[in-house]
Protein backbone atom coordinates (compact mmCIF):
# COMPACT_ATOMS: atom_id res chain seq x y z
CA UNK A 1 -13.11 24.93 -0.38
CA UNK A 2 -14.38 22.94 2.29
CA UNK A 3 -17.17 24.00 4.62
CA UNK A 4 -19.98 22.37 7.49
CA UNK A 5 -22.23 22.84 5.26
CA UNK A 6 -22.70 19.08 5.29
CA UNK A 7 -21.99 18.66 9.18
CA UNK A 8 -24.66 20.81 9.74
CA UNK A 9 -27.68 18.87 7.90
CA UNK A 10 -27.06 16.46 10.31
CA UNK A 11 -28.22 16.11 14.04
CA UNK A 12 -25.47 14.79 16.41
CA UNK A 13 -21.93 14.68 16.24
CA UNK A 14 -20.40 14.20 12.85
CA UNK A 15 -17.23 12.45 12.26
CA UNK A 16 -15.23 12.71 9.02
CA UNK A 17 -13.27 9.48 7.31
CA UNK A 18 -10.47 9.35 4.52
CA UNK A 19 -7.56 7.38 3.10
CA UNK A 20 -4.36 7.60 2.08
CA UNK A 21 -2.85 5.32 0.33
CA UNK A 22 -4.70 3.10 -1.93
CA UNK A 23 -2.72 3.60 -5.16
CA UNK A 24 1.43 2.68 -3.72
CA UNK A 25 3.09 -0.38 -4.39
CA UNK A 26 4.18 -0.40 -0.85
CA UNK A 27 3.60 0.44 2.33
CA UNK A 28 0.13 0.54 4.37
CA UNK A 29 -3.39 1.84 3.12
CA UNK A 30 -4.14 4.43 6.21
CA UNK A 31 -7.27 5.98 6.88
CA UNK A 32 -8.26 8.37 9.88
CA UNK A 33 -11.20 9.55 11.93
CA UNK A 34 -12.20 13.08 13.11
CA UNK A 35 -14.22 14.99 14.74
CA UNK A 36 -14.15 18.76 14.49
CA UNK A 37 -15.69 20.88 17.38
CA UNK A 38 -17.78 23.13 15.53
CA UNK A 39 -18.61 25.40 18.23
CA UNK A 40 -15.17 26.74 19.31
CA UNK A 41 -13.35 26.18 15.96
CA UNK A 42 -12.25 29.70 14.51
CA UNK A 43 -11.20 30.91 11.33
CA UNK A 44 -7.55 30.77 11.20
CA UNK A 45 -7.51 26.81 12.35
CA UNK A 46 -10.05 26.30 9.57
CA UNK A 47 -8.27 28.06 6.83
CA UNK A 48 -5.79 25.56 6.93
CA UNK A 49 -7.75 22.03 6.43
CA UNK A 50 -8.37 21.71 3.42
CA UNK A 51 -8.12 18.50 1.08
CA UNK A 52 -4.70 17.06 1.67
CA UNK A 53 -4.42 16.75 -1.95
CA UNK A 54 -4.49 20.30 -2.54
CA UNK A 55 -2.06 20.75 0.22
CA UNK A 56 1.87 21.28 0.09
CA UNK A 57 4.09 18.86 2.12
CA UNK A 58 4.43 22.09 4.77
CA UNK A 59 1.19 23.65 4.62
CA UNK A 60 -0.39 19.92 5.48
CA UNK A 61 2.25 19.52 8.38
CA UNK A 62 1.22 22.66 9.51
CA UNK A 63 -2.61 22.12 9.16
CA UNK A 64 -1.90 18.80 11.21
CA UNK A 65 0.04 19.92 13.95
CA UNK A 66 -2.38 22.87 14.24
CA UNK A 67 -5.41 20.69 14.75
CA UNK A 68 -3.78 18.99 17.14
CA UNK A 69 -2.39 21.72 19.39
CA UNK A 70 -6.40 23.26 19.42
CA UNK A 71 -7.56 20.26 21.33
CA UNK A 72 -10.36 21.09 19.03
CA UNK A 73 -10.46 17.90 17.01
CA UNK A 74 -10.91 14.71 18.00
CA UNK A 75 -9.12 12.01 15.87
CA UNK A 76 -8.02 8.53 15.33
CA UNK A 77 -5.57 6.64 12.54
CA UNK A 78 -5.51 2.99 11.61
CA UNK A 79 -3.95 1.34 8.79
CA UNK A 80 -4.16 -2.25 6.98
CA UNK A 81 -1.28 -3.64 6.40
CA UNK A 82 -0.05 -5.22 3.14
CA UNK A 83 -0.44 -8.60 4.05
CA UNK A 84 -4.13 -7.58 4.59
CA UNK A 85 -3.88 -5.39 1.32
CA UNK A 86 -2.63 -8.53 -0.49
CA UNK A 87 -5.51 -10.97 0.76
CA UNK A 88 -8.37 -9.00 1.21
CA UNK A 89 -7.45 -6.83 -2.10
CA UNK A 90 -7.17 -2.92 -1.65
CA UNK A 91 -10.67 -1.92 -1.77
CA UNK A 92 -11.58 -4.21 1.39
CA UNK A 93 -8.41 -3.26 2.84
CA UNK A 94 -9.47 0.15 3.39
CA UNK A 95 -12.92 -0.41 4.30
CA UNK A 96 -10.79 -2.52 7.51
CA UNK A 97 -8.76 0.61 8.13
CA UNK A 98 -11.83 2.99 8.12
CA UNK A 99 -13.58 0.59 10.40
CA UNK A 100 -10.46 0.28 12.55
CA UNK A 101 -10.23 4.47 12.83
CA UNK A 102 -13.87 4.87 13.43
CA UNK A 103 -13.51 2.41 16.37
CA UNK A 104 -10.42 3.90 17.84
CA UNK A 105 -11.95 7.18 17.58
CA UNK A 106 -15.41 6.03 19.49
CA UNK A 107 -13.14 4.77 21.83
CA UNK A 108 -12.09 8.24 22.97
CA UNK A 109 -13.67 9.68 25.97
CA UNK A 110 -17.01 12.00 25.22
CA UNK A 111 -16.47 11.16 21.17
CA UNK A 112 -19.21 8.71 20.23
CA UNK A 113 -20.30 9.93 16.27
CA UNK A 114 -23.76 9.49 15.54
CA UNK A 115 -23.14 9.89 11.32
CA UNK A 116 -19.93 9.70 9.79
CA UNK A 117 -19.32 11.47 6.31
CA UNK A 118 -17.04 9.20 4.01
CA UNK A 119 -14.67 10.68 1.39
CA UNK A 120 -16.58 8.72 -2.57
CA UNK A 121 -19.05 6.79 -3.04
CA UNK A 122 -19.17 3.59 -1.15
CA UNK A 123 -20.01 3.23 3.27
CA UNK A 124 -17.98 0.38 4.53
CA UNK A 125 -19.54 -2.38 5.54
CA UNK A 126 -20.02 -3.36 9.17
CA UNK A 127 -18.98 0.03 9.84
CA UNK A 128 -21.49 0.24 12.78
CA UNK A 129 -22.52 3.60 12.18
CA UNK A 130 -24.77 5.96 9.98
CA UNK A 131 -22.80 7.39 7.41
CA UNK A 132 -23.25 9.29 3.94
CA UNK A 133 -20.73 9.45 1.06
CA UNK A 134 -19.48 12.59 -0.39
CA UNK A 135 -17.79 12.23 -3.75
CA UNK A 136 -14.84 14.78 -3.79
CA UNK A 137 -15.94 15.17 -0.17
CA UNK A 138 -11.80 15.79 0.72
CA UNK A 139 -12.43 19.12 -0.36
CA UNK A 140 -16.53 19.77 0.29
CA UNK A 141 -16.70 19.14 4.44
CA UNK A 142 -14.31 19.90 6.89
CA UNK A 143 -14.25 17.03 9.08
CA UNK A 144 -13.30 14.83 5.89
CA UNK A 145 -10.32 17.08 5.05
CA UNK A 146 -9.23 16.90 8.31
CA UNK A 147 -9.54 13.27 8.39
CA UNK A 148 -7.20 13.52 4.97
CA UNK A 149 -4.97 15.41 6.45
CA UNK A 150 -4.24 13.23 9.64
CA UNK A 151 -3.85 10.01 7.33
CA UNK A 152 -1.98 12.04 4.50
CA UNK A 153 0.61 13.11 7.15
CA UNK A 154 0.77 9.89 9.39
CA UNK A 155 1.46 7.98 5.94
CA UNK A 156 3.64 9.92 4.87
CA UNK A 157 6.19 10.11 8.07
CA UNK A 158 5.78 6.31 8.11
CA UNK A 159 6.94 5.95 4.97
CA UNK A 160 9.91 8.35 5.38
CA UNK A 161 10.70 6.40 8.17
CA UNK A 162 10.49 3.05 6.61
CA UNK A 163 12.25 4.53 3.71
CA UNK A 164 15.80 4.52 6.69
CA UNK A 165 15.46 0.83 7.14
CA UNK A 166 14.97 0.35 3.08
CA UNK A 167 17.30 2.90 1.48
CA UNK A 168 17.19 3.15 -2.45
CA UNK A 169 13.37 3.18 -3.42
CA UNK A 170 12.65 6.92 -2.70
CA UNK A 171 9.98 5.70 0.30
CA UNK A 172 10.92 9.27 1.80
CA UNK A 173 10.03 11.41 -1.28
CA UNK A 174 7.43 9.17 -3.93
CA UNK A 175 5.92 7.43 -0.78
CA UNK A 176 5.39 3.67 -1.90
CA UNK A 177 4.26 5.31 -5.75
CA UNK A 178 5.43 3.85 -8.37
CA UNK A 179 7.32 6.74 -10.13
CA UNK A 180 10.37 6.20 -11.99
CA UNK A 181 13.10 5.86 -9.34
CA UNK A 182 11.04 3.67 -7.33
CA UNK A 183 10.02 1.24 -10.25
CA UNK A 184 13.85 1.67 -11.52
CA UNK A 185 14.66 0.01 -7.95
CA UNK A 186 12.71 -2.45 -7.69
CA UNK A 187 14.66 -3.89 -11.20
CA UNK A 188 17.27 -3.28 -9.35
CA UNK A 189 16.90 -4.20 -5.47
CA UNK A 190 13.86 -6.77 -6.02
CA UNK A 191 10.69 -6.08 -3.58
CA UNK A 192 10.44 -5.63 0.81
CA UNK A 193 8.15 -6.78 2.70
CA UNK A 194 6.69 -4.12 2.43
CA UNK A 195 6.23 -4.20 -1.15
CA UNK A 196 2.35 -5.21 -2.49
CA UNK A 197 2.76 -8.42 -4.18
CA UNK A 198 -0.57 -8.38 -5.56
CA UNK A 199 -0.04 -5.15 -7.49
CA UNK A 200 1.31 -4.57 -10.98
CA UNK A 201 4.26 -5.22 -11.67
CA UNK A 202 4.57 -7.92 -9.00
CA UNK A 203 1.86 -10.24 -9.66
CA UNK A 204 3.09 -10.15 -13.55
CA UNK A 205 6.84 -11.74 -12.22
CA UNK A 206 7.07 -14.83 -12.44
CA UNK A 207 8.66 -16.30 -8.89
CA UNK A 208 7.71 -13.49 -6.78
């Protein structure tokens, strides 16, 4: 379960940054910023951040809405986009959309981080910023499982949404994965725009 543990090693304010997104064949990579106000945060808003992963669709909905109601956490969300994803490659992609979320955050009135604790094992680079890597950190520190759950969540609804205009692939329920339905329609249907051209099994077709 997650805990400051981490936070509190560190002198300053602490911001939190995670992904979602880095393993669909469509849609966005979307990573998110926060900042948890230790002080005033009690127990029954923290039982509910925990690592989105380990979350249900509800309980992270819940957890999301709940952190922002407090006024308690502080938070921004960026994305890259797939033409970025498709250029850069992913990995670089979402080192742009952590950069872009720490940014936007700092950009927030009385919210300037002094270290920022990122979710594996590699800082971003230009990132302007301290930061320290927590492998598994989703679920180890608070402020990164919040972070998870804000771009968990904000994926997610932009994917149902997207999945209105593109009807067919299952955007609303396997969210850009490639699970059976969605790799059955994409036989089917052909690729979006919003499809990852440089991912398997578009960059193995031959005319796409």
């Amino acid at each position: 379960m997650p805990s400051f543990r981490f936070e509190m090693r560190i002198a300053g304010m602490v911001a939190g940054i995670d992904e979602a997104g880095r393993g669909p064949l469509a849609g966005p990579v979307v990573a998110a910023a926060a900042v948890i106000d230790r002080t005033a945060a009690k127990r029954r808003l923290l039982k509910l951040i925990n690592d989105s992963k380990q979350l249900e669709l509800e309980d992270r909905e819940a957890a999301y809405e709940a952190m922002v109601a407090s006024g308690l956490v502080k938070y921004a969300v960026a994305e890259a986009t797939v033409e970025e994803i498709d250029r850069f490659n992913i990995l670089q992609a979402t080192f742009l959309a952590m950069r872009r979320a720490l940014e936007a955050l700092s950009q927030q009135p009385d919210v300037r981080p002094d270290v920022v604790l990122i979710d594996g094992n590699q800082v971003p680079p230009r990132l302007g910023c301290k930061a320290e890597t927590i492998v598994g950190g989703d679920g180890r520190s608070y402020s990164i499982a919040a972070a998870s759950i804000f771009a968990k969540v904000t994926r997610d609804r932009y994917m149902a949404k997207l999945a209105e205009t593109y009807p067919g692939y299952g955007w609303e329920t396997n969210r850009g994965y490639g699970s059976g339905e969605h790799l059955d329609a994409i036989s089917r249907l052909g690729p979006t725009p919003h499809h990852r051209m440089s991912f398997s099994p578009f960059n193995r077709l031959p005319g796409l």
